[in-house]
Protein backbone atom coordinates (compact mmCIF):
# COMPACT_ATOMS: atom_id res chain seq x y z
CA UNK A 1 0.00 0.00 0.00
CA UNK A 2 2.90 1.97 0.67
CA UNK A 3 4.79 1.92 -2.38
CA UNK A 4 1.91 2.18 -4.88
CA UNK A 5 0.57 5.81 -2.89
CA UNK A 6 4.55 6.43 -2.95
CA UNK A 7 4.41 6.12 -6.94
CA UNK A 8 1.09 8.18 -6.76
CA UNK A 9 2.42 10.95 -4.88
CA UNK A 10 5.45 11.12 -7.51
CA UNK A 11 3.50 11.43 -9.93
CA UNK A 12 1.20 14.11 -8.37
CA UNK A 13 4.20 16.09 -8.19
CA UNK A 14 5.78 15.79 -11.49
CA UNK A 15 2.38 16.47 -12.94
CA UNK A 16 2.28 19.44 -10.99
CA UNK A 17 -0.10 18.80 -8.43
CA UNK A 18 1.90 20.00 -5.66
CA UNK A 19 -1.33 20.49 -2.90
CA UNK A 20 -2.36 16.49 -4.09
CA UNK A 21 1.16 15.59 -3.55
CA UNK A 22 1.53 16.92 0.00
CA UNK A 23 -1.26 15.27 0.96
CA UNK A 24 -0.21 12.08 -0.11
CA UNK A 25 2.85 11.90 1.12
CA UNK A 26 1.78 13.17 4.63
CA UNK A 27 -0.20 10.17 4.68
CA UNK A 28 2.39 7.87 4.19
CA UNK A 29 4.57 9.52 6.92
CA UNK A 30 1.38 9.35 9.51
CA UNK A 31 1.89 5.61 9.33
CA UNK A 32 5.51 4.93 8.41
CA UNK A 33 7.83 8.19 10.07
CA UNK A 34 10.73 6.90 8.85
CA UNK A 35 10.23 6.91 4.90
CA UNK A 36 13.16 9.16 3.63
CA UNK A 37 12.05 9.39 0.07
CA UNK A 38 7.96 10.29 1.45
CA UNK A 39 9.95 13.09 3.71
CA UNK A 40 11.68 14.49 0.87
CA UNK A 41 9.28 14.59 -1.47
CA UNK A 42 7.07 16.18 0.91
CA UNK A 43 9.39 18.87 0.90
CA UNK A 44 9.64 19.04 -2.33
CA UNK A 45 6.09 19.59 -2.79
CA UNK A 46 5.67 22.20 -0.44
CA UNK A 47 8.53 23.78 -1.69
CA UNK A 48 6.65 23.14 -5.56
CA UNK A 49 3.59 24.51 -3.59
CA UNK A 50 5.06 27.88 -2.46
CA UNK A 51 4.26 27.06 1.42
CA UNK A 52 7.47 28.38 2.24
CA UNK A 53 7.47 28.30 5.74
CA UNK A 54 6.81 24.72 5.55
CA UNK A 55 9.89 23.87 3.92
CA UNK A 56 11.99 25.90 6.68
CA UNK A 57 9.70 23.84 9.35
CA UNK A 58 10.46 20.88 8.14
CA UNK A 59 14.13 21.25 7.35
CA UNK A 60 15.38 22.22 10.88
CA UNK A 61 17.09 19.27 10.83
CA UNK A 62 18.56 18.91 7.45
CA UNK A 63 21.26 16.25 7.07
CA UNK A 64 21.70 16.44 3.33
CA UNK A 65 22.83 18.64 0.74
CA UNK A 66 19.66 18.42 -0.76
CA UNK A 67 17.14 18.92 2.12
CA UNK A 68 19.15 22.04 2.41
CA UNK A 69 19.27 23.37 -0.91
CA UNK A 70 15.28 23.39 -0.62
CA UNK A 71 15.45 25.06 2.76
CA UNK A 72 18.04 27.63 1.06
CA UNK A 73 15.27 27.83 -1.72
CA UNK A 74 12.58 28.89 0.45
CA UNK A 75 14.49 31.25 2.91
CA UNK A 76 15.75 33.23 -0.81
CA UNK A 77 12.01 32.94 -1.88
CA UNK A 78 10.82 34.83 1.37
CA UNK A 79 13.80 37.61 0.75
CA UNK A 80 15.62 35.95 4.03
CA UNK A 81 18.81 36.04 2.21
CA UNK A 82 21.67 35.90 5.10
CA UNK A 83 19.69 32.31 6.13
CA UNK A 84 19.46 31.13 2.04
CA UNK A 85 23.25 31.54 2.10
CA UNK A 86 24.13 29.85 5.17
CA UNK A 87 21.74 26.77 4.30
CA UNK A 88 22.97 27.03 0.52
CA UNK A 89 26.24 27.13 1.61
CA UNK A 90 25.77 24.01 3.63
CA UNK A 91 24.38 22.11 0.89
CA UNK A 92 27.08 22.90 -2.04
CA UNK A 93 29.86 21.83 0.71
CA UNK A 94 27.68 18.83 1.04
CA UNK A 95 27.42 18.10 -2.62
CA UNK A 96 29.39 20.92 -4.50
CA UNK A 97 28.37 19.24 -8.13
CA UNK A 98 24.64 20.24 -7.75
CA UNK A 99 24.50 23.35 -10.23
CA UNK A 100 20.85 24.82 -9.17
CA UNK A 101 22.50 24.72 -5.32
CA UNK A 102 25.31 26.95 -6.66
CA UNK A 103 22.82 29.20 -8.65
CA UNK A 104 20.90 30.06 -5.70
CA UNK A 105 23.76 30.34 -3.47
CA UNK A 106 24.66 33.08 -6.27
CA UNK A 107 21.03 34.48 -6.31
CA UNK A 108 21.36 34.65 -2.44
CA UNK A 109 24.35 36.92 -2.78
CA UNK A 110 23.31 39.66 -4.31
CA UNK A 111 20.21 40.10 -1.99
CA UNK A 112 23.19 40.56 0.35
CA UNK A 113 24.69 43.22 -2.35
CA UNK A 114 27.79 40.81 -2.95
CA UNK A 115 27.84 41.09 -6.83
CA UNK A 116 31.57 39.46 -7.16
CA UNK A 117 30.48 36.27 -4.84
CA UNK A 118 27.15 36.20 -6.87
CA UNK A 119 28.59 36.20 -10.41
CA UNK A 120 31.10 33.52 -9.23
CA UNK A 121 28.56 31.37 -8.09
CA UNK A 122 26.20 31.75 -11.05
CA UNK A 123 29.10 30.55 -13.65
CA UNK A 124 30.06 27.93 -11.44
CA UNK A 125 26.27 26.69 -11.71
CA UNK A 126 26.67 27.43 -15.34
CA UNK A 127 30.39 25.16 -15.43
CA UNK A 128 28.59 21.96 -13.90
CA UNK A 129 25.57 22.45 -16.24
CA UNK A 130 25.67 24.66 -18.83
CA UNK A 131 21.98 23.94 -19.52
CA UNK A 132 20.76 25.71 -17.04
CA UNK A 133 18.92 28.62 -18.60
CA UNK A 134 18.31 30.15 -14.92
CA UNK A 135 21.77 30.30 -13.97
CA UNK A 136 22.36 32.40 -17.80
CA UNK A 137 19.74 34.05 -16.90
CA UNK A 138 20.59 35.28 -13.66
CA UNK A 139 24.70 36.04 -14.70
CA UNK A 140 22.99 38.41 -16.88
CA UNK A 141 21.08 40.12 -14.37
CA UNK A 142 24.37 40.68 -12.01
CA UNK A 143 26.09 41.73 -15.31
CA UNK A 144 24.05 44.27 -15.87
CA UNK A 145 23.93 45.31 -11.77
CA UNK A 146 27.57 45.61 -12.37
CA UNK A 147 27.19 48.01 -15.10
CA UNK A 148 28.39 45.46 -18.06
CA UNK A 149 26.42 46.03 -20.07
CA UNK A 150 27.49 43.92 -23.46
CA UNK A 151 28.35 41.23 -21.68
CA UNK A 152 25.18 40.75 -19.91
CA UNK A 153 23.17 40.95 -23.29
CA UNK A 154 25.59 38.28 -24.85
CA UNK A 155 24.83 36.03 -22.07
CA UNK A 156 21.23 36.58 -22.35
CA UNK A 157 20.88 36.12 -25.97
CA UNK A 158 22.60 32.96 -26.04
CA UNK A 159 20.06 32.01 -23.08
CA UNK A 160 17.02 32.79 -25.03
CA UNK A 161 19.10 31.05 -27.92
CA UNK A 162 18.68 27.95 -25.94
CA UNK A 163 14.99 28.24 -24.73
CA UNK A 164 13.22 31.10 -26.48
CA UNK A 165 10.79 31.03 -23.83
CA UNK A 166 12.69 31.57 -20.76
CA UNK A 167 10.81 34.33 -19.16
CA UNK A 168 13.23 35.48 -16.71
CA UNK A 169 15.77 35.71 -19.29
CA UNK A 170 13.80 37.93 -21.58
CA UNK A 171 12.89 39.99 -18.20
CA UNK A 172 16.95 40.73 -17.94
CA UNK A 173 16.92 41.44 -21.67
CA UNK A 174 14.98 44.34 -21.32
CA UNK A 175 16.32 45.80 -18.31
CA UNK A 176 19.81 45.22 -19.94
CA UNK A 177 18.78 46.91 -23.04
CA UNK A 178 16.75 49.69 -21.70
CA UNK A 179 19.62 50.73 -18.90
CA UNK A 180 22.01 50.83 -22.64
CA UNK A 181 19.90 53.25 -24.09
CA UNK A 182 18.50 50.75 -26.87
CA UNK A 183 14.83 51.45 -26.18
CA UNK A 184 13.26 49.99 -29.20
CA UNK A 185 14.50 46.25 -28.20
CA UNK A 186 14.02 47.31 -24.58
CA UNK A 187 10.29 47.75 -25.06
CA UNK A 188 9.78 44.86 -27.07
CA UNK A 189 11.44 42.48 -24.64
CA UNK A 190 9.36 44.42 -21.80
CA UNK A 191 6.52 42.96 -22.78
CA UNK A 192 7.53 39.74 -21.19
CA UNK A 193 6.52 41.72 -17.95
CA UNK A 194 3.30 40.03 -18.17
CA UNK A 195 4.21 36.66 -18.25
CA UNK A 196 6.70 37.07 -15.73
CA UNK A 197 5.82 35.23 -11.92
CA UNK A 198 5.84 38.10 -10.07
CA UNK A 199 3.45 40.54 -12.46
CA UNK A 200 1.51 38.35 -14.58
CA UNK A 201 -1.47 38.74 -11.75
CA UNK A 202 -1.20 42.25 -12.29
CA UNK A 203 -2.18 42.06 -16.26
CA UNK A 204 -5.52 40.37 -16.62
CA UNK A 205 -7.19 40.15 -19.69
CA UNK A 206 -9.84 42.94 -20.50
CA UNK A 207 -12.72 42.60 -22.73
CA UNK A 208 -12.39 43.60 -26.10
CA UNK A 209 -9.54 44.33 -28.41
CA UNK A 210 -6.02 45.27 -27.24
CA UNK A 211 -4.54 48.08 -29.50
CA UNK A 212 -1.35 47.63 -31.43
CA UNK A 213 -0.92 51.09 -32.43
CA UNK A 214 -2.97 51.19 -35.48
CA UNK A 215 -5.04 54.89 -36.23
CA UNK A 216 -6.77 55.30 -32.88
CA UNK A 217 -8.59 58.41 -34.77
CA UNK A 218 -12.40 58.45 -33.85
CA UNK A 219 -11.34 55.82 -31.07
CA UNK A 220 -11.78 55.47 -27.55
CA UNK A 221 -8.20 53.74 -26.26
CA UNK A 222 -8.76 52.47 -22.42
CA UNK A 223 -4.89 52.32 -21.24
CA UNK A 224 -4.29 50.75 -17.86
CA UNK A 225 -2.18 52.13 -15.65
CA UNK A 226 0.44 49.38 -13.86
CA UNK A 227 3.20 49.10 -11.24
CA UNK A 228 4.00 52.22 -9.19
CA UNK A 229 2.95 55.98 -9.40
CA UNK A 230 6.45 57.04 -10.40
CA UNK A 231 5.37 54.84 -13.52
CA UNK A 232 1.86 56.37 -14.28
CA UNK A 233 3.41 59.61 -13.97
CA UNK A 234 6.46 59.46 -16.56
CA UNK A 235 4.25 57.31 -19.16
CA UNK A 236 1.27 59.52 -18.80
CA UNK A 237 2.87 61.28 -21.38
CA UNK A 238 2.08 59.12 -24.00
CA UNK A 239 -1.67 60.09 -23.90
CA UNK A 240 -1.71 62.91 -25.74
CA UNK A 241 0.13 61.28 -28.37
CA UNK A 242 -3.25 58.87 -28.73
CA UNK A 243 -4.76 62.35 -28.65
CA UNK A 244 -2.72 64.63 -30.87
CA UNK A 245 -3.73 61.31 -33.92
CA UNK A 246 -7.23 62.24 -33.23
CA UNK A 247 -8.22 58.81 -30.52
CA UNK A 248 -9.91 59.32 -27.14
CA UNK A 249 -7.15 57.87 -24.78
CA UNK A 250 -8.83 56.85 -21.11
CA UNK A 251 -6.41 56.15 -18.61
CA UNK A 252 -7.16 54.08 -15.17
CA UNK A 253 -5.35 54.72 -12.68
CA UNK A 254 -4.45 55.18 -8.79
CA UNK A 255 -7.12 57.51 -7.16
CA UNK A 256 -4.38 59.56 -5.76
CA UNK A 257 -3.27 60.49 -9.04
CA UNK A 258 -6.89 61.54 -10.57
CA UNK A 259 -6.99 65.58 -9.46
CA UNK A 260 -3.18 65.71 -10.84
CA UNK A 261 -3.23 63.41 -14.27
CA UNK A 262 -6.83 65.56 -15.13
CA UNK A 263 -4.83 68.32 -16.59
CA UNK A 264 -3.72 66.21 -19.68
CA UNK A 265 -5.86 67.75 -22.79
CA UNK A 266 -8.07 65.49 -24.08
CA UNK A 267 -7.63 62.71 -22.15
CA UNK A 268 -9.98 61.43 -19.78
CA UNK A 269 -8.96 60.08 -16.18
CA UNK A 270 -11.08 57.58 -14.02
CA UNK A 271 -10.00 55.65 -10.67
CA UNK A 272 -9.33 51.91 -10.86
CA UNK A 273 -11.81 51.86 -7.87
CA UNK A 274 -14.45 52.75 -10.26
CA UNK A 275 -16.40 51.27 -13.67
CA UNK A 276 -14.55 50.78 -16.59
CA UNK A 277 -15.82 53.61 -19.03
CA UNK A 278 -17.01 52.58 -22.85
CA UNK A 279 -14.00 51.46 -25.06
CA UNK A 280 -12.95 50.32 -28.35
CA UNK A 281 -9.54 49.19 -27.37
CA UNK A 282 -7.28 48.61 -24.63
CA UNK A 283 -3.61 48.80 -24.13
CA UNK A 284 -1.00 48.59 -20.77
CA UNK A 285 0.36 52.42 -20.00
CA UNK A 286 4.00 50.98 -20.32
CA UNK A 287 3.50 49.36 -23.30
CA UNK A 288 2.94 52.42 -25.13
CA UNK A 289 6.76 53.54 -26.16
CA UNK A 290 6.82 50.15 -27.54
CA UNK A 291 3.83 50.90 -29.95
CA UNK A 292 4.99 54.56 -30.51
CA UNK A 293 8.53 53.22 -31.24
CA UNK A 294 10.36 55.31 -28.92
CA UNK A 295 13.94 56.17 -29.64
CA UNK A 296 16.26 57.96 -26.80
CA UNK A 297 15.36 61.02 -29.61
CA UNK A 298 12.08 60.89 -29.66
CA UNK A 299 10.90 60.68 -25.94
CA UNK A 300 7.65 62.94 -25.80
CA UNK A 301 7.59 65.74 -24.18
CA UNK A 302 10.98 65.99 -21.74
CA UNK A 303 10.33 69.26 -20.85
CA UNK A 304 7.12 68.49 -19.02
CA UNK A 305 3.06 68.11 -19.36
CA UNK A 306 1.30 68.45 -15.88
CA UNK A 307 -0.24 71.48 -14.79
CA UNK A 308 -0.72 72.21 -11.21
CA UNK A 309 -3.73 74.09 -9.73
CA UNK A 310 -2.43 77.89 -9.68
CA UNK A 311 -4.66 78.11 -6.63
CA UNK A 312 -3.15 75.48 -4.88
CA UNK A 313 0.39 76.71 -5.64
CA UNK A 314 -0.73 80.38 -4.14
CA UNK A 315 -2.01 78.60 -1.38
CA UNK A 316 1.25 76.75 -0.38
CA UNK A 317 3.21 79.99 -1.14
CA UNK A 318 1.79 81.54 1.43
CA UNK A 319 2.74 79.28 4.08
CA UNK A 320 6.86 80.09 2.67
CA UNK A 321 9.15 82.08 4.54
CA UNK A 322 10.65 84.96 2.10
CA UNK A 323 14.21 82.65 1.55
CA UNK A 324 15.03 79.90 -1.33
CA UNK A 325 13.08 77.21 -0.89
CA UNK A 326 13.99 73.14 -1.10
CA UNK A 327 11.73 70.09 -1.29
CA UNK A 328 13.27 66.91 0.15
CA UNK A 329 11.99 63.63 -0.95
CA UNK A 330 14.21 61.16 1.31
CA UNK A 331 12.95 58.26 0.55
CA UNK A 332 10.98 55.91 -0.73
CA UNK A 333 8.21 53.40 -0.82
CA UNK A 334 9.62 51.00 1.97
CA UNK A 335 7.51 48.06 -0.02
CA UNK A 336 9.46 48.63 -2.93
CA UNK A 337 11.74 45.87 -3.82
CA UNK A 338 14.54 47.63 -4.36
CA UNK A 339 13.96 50.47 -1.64
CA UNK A 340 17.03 49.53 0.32
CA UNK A 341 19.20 50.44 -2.57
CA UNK A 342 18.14 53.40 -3.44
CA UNK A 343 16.79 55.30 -0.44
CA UNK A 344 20.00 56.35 1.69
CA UNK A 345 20.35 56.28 5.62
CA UNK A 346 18.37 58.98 7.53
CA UNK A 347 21.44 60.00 8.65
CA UNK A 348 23.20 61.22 5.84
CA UNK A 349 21.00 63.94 5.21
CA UNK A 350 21.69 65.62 8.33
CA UNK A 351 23.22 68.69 6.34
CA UNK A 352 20.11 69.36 4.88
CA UNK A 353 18.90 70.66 8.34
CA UNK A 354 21.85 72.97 8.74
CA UNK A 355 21.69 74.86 4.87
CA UNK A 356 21.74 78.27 5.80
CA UNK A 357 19.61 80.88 4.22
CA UNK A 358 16.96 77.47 3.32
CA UNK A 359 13.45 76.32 4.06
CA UNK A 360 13.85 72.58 3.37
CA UNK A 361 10.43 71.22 3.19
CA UNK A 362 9.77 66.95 4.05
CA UNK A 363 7.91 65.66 0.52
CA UNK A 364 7.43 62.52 2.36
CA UNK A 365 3.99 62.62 3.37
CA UNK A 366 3.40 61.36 7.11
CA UNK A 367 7.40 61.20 7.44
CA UNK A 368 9.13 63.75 9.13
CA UNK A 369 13.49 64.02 9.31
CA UNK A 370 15.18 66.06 12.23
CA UNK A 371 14.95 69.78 11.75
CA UNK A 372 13.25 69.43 8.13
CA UNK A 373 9.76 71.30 7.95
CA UNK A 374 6.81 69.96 7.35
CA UNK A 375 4.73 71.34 4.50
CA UNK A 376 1.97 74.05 5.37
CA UNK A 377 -1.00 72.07 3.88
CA UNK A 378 -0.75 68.23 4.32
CA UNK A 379 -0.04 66.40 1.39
CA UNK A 380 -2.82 64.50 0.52
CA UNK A 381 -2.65 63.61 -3.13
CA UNK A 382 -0.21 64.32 -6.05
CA UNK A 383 -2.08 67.21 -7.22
CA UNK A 384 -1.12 68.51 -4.06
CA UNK A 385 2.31 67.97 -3.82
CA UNK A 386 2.31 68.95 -6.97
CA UNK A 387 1.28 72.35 -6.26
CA UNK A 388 3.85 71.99 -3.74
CA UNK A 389 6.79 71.91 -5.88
CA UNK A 390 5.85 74.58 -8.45
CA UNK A 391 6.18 76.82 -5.40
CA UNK A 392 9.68 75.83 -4.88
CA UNK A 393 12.80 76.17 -6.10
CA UNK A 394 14.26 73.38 -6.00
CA UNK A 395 13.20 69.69 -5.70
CA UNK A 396 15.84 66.73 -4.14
CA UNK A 397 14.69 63.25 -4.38
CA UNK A 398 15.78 60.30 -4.24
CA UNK A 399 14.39 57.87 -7.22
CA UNK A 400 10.92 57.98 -6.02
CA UNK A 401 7.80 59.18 -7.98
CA UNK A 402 8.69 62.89 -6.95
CA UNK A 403 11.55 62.71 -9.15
CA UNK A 404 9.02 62.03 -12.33
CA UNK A 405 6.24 64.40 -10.57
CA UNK A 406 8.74 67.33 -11.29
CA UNK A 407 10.16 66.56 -14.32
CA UNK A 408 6.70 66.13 -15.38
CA UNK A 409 5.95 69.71 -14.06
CA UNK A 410 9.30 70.87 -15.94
CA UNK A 411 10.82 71.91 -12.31
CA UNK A 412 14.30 71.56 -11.35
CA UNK A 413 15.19 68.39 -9.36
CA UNK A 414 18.33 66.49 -8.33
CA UNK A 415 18.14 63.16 -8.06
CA UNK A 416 20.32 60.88 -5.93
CA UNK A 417 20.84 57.47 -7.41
CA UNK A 418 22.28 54.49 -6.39
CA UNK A 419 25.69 53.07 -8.60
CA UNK A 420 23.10 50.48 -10.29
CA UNK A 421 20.13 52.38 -11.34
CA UNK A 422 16.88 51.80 -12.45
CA UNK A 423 16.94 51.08 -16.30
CA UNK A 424 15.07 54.62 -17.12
CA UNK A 425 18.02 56.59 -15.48
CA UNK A 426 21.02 54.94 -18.30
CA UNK A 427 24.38 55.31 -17.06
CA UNK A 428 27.49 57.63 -16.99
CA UNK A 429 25.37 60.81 -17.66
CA UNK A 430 23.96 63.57 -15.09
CA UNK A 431 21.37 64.51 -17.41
CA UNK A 432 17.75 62.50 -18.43
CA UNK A 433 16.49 62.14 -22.05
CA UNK A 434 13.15 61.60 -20.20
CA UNK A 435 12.88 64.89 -18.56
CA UNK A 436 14.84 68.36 -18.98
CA UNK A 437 14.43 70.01 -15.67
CA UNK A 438 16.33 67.37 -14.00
CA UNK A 439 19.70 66.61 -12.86
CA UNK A 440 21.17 63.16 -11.78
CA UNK A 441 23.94 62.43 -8.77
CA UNK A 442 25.29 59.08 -9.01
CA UNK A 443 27.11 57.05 -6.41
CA UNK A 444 30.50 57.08 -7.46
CA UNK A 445 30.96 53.79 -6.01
CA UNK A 446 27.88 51.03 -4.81
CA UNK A 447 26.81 52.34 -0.84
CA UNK A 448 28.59 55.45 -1.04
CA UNK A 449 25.90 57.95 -0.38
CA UNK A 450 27.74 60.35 1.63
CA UNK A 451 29.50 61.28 -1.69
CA UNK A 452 26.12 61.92 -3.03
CA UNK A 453 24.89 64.21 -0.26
CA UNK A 454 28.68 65.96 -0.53
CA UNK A 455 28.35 66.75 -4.45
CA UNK A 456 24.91 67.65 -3.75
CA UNK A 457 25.72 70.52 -0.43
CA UNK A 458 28.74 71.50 -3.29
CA UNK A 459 26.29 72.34 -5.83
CA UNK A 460 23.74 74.03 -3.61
CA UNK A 461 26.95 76.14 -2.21
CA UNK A 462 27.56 77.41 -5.64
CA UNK A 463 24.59 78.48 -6.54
């Protein structure tokens, strides 16, 4: 009886029917404890399953290279990094010919910003089985985190070479070729965003058509807004192209973005919390440059196209002292995945407190930093803080949606970025091809944002 639900649970779980599977196999181990291969599989299955916590339950006690790769596996898939690389590390001693161990070990690292261990580890995965798409895949992603750029493509061509499907590797394609400055390939390849694990929930189907560009004129074009406001805002743009060629575009969006995004001509701007309007066609927001065929040259509109409220602007004036005037986004959406790189320490921007002949005003709503104001109206919604910044003089961000919010506006704003920037900033430039009125400070080498805050408190000296 043993063997034959044995055999059934295997095949549960090669078929895919990881839930099916753990039952089965906890069955078996209710009335025989000691069956290795039911405990394993188990694992396995929970691990096939995403129950996560499961696998780290039930490999406290791992004794083999393999029970804790899969513990490594989960702790990485939870974003507990510092345990994936002590179990990982564990299992490739244990068995150091297991490839996937070794790519995971690798993936492991860079969580923990160690880009040298993590590319070591990826082509040693990649030296014991050169098969493994994943492990290409990922040496292309710390490639490109490192700022090689060629190289990274190379190795992700000859990964989609291999398995034209690979979704992960087509993912690193386009942030590889996007952060180059090659935005037609960039926005083709970015369109494997929807199939991708982590999005694809985010990209239901809609009813109807979805448009591919073609004369929108006499059209209504529903576009969907997707991933973060910092997103909505710089591809907003793109709706008065559908307009200018004579279509109705309709964007959905964020409520909090509504009052601010209404100031587009001839567009049309509705909550996601409410009814879908009337449409002929559909389309995602960021899959617009793609179907505009955007060049680094022909980037609508860089130097701006929001309008804030003049009223609200004279009302936040008023509340300024008569001396230049700063806002100070320090940081980020903690959710973000990548907030940790790219919002600094609190810390460094204790010289922001002590500028003299300044007002530095807090653009993090609800946030406050030592001896930065707060704003004289509370900030709640873009429009807003919008208003906000046109009555400033300056804008200092980190890369958060305020950076796009005034370059959208056309007003001046330095950004701080981290040495491995989002694709949209490029690299080895201070300037943006995506907005005018800003101007970029880079790390000069990965962590350092002291240097940041320094070149910034230089520049603000000498002006």
């Amino acid at each position: 009886m043993t063997a034959t639900a044995y055999i059934t649970g295997l095949t549960q779980l090669r078929d895919g029917h990881a839930a099916e599977a753990v039952t089965t196999f906890r069955r078996i181990l209710a009335h025989e404890p000691s069956h290795a291969g039911a405990r394993r599989n188990l694992i396995r299955a929970l691990l096939a399953g995403g129950d996560h916590d499961a696998v780290i339950r039930e490999t406290i006690n791992a004794d083999s290279g393999e029970l804790h790769f899969l513990r490594g596996t989960a702790f990485n898939a939870i974003r507990r990094p510092a345990e994936a690389q002590a179990a990982l590390t564990t299992s490739v001693t244990l068995n150091p010919n297991f490839a996937p161990a070794w790519l995971n070990l690798g993936n492991a690292c860079m969580d923990l910003d160690d880009p040298v261990a993590a590319e070591a580890h990826c082509r040693r995965a990649i030296e014991l089985d050169p098969a493994l798409i994943e492990a290409q895949a990922s040496l292309g992603f710390i490639l490109t985190f490192k700022g090689r750029l060629p190289e990274a493509i190379d190795v992700l061509e000859e990964a989609i070479r291999e398995n034209p499907d690979n979704v992960q590797a087509h993912w690193n394609l386009a942030a590889a070729a996007l952060l180059s400055g090659d935005l037609p390939r960039g926005f083709v390849e970015y369109e494997w965003r929807k199939r991708h694990p982590s999005f694809r929930r985010d990209f239901p189907g809609l009813p109807g058509p979805l448009w591919d560009g073609g004369d929108p004129s006499g059209r209504t074009i529903l576009v969907r807004a997707e991933q973060g406001h910092g997103d909505t805002i710089q591809f907003a743009r793109y709706l008065t192209m559908i307009a200018r060629r004579g279509g109705h575009p309709v964007l959905v969006c964020d409520p909090s973005l509504v009052p601010l995004l209404k100031t587009i001509t001839g567009t049309t701007i509705v909550s996601r919390h409410d009814p879908l309007p009337a449409y002929d066609a559909w389309i995602d927001l960021l899959s617009l440059p793609r179907v505009f065929d955007t060049t680094l040259a022909t980037i609508p509109s860089p130097a701006g196209y929001l309008t804030p409220n003049a009223d609200l602007i004279a009302s936040h004036r008023a509340t300024l002292p008569p001396i230049r005037h700063i806002g100070l986004a320090w940081a980020g959406n903690p959710l973000h995945r990548n907030d940790r790189r790219r919002t600094p320490p609190e810390a460094v921007f204790a010289p922001f407190a002590a500028l003299p002949n300044c007002h530095v005003i807090s653009l993090v709503p609800g946030r406050a930093l030592p001896g930065i104001a707060c704003p004289g109206r509370p900030l709640t919604d873009y429009a807003e803080t919008a208003a906000l910044i046109a009555a400033l003089d300056l804008v200092i961000t980190v890369d958060t949606s305020i950076a796009h919010l005034a370059g959208a506006l056309g007003r001046p704003a330095w950004v701080l970025l981290p040495a491995a920037p989002d694709w949209r900033w490029l690299l080895n430039r201070n300037d943006t091809p995506w907005y005018d009125a800003l101007r970029l400070f880079r790390q000069p080498i990965r962590g350092d944002w002291r240097a940041v805050i320094d070149a910034v408190i230089g520049s603000l000296s000498a002006r």
